[in-house]
C-alpha atoms as a PDB file:
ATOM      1  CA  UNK A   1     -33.520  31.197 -73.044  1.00  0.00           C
ATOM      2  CA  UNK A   2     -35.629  30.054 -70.717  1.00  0.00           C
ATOM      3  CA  UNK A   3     -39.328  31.854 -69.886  1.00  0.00           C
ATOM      4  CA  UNK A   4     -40.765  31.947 -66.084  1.00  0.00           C
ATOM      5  CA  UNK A   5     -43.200  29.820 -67.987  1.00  0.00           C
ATOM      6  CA  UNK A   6     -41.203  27.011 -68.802  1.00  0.00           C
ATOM      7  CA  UNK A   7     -39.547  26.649 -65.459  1.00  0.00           C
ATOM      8  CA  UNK A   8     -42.772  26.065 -64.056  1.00  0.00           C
ATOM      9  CA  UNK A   9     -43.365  22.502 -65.787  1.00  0.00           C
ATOM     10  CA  UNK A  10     -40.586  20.800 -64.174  1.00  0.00           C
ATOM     11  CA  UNK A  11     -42.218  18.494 -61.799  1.00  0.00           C
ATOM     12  CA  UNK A  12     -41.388  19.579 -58.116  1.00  0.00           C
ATOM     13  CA  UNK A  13     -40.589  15.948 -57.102  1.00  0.00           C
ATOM     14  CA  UNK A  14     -37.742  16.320 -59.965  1.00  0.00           C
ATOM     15  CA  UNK A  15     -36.085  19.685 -58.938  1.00  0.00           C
ATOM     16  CA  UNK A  16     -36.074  18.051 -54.948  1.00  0.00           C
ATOM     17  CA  UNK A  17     -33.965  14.928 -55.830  1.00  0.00           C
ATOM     18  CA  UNK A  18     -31.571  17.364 -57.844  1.00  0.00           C
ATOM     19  CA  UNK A  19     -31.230  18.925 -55.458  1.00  0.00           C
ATOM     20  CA  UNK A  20     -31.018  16.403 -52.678  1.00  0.00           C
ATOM     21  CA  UNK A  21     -28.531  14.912 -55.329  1.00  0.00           C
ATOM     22  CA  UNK A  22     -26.705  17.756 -55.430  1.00  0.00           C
ATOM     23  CA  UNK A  23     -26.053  18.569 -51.752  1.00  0.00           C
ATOM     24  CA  UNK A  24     -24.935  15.307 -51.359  1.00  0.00           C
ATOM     25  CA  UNK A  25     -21.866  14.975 -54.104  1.00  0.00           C
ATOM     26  CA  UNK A  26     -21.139  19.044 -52.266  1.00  0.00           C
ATOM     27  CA  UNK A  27     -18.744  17.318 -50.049  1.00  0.00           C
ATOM     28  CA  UNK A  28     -15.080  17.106 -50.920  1.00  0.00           C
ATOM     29  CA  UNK A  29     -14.608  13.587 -50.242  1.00  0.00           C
ATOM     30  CA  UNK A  30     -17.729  12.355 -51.865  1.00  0.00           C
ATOM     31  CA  UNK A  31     -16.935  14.249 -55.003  1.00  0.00           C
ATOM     32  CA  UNK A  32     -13.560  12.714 -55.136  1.00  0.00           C
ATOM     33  CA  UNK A  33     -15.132   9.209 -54.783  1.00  0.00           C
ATOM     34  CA  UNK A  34     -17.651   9.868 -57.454  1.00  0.00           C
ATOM     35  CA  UNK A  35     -14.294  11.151 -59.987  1.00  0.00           C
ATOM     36  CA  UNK A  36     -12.503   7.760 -58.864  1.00  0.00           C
ATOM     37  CA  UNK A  37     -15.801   5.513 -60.044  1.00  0.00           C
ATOM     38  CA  UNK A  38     -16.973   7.409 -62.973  1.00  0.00           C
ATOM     39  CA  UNK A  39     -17.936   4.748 -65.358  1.00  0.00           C
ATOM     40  CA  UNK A  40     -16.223   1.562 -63.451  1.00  0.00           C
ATOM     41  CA  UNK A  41     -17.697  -0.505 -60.868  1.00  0.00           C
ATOM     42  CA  UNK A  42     -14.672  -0.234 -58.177  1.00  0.00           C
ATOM     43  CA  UNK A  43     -14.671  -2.027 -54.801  1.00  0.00           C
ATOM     44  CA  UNK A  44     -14.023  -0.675 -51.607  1.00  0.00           C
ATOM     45  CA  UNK A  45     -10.818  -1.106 -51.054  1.00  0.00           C
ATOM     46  CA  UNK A  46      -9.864   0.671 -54.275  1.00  0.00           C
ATOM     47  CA  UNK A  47     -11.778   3.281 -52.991  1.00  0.00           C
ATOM     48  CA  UNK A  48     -10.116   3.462 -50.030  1.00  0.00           C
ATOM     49  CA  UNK A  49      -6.879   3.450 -52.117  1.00  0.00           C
ATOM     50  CA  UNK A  50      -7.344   5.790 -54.640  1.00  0.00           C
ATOM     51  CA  UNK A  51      -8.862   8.187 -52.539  1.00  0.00           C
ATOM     52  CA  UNK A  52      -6.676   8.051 -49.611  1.00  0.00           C
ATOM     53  CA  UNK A  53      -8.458   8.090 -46.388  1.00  0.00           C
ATOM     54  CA  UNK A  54      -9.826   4.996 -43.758  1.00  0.00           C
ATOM     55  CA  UNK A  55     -12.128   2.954 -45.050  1.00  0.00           C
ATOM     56  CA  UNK A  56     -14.518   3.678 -41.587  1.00  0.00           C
ATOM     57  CA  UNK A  57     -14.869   7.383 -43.181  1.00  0.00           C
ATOM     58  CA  UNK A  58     -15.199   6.015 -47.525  1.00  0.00           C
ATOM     59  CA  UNK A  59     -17.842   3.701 -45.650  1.00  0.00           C
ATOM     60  CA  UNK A  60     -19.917   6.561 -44.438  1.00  0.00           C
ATOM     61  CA  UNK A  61     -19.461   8.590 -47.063  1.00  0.00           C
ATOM     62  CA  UNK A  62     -20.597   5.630 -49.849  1.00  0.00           C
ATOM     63  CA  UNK A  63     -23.810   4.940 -47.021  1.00  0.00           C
ATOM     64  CA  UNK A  64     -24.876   8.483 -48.208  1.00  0.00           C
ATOM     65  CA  UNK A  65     -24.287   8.290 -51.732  1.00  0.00           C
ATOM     66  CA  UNK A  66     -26.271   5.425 -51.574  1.00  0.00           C
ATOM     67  CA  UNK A  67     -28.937   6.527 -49.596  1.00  0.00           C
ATOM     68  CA  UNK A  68     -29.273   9.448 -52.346  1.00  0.00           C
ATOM     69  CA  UNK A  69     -29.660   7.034 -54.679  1.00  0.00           C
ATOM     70  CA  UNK A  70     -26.309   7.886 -56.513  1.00  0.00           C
ATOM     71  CA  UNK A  71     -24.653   4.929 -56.359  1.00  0.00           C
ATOM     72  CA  UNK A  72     -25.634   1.243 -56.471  1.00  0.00           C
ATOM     73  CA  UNK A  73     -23.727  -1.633 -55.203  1.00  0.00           C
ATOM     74  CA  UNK A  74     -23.299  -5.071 -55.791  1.00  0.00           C
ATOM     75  CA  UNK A  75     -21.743  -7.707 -53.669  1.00  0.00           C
ATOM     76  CA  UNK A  76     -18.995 -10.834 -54.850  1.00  0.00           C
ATOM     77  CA  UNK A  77     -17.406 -13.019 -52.397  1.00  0.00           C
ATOM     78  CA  UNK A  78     -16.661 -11.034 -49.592  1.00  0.00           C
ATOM     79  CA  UNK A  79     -16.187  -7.729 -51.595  1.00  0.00           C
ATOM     80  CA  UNK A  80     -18.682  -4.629 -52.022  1.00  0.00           C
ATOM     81  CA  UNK A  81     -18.678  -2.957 -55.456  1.00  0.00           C
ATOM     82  CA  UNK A  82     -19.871   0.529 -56.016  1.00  0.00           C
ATOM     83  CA  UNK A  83     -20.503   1.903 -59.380  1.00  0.00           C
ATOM     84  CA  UNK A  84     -23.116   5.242 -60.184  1.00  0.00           C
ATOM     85  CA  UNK A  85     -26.418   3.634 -60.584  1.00  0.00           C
ATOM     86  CA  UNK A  86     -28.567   6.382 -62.825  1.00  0.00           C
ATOM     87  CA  UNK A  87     -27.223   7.205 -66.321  1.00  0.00           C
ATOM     88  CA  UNK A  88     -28.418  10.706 -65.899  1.00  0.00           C
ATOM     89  CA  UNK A  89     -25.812  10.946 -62.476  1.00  0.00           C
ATOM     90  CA  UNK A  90     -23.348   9.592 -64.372  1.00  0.00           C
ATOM     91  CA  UNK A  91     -23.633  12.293 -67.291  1.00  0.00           C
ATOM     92  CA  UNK A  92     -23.625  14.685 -64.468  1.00  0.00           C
ATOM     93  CA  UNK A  93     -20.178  12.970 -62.751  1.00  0.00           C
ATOM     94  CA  UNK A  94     -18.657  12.875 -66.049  1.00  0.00           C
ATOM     95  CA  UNK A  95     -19.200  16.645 -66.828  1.00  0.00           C
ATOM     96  CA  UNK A  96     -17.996  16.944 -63.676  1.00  0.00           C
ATOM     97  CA  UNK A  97     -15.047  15.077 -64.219  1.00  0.00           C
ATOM     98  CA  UNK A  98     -14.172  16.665 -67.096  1.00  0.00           C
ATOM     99  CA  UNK A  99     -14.093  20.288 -66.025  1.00  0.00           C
ATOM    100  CA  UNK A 100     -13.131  19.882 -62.752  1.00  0.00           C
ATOM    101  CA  UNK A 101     -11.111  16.188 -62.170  1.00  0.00           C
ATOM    102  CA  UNK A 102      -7.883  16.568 -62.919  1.00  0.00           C
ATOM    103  CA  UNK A 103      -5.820  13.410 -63.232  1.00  0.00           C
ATOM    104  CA  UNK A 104      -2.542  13.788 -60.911  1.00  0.00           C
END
């Protein structure tokens, strides 16, 4: 168990982009995006597929993720690629995944 003590020595700057992390995968829609990519790099079009909404909504919703610095992107021909860009996020998404992601 944890002591008052040992809460205190996790650097502030650490607990804010949890937390900023967090609020940001909250949202329905970006949740479901972030169970779709998991481990896979998975343009946006497959995105838009999987998930099941316009691609002018996925596109604001990935513009977030991004600027949170969940996801990264890379870009091939005239496709965008997103994939989760920080291992620990993608522990996180996974754990996620697991207990709540249910495949259909």
């Amino acid at each position: 168990m944890e002591t008052p003590e040992t809460l205190t020595r996790y650097a502030d700057a650490d607990v804010e982009k949890a937390a900023r992390c967090l609020k940001a995968m909250s949202h329905p829609l970006r949740l479901k995006i972030l169970c779709v990519l998991g481990s896979r790099a998975i343009s946006v079009q497959e995105i838009v597929e999987q998930v099941g909404t316009s691609q002018s909504n996925i596109s604001q919703h990935l513009a977030i993720l991004r600027e949170k610095a969940i996801l990264g992107y890379k870009k091939e021909a005239n496709r965008v690629y997103y994939y989760i860009d920080d291992p620990r996020m993608l522990q996180l998404i996974k754990m996620m995944r697991d207990i709540f992601c249910t495949q259909q």
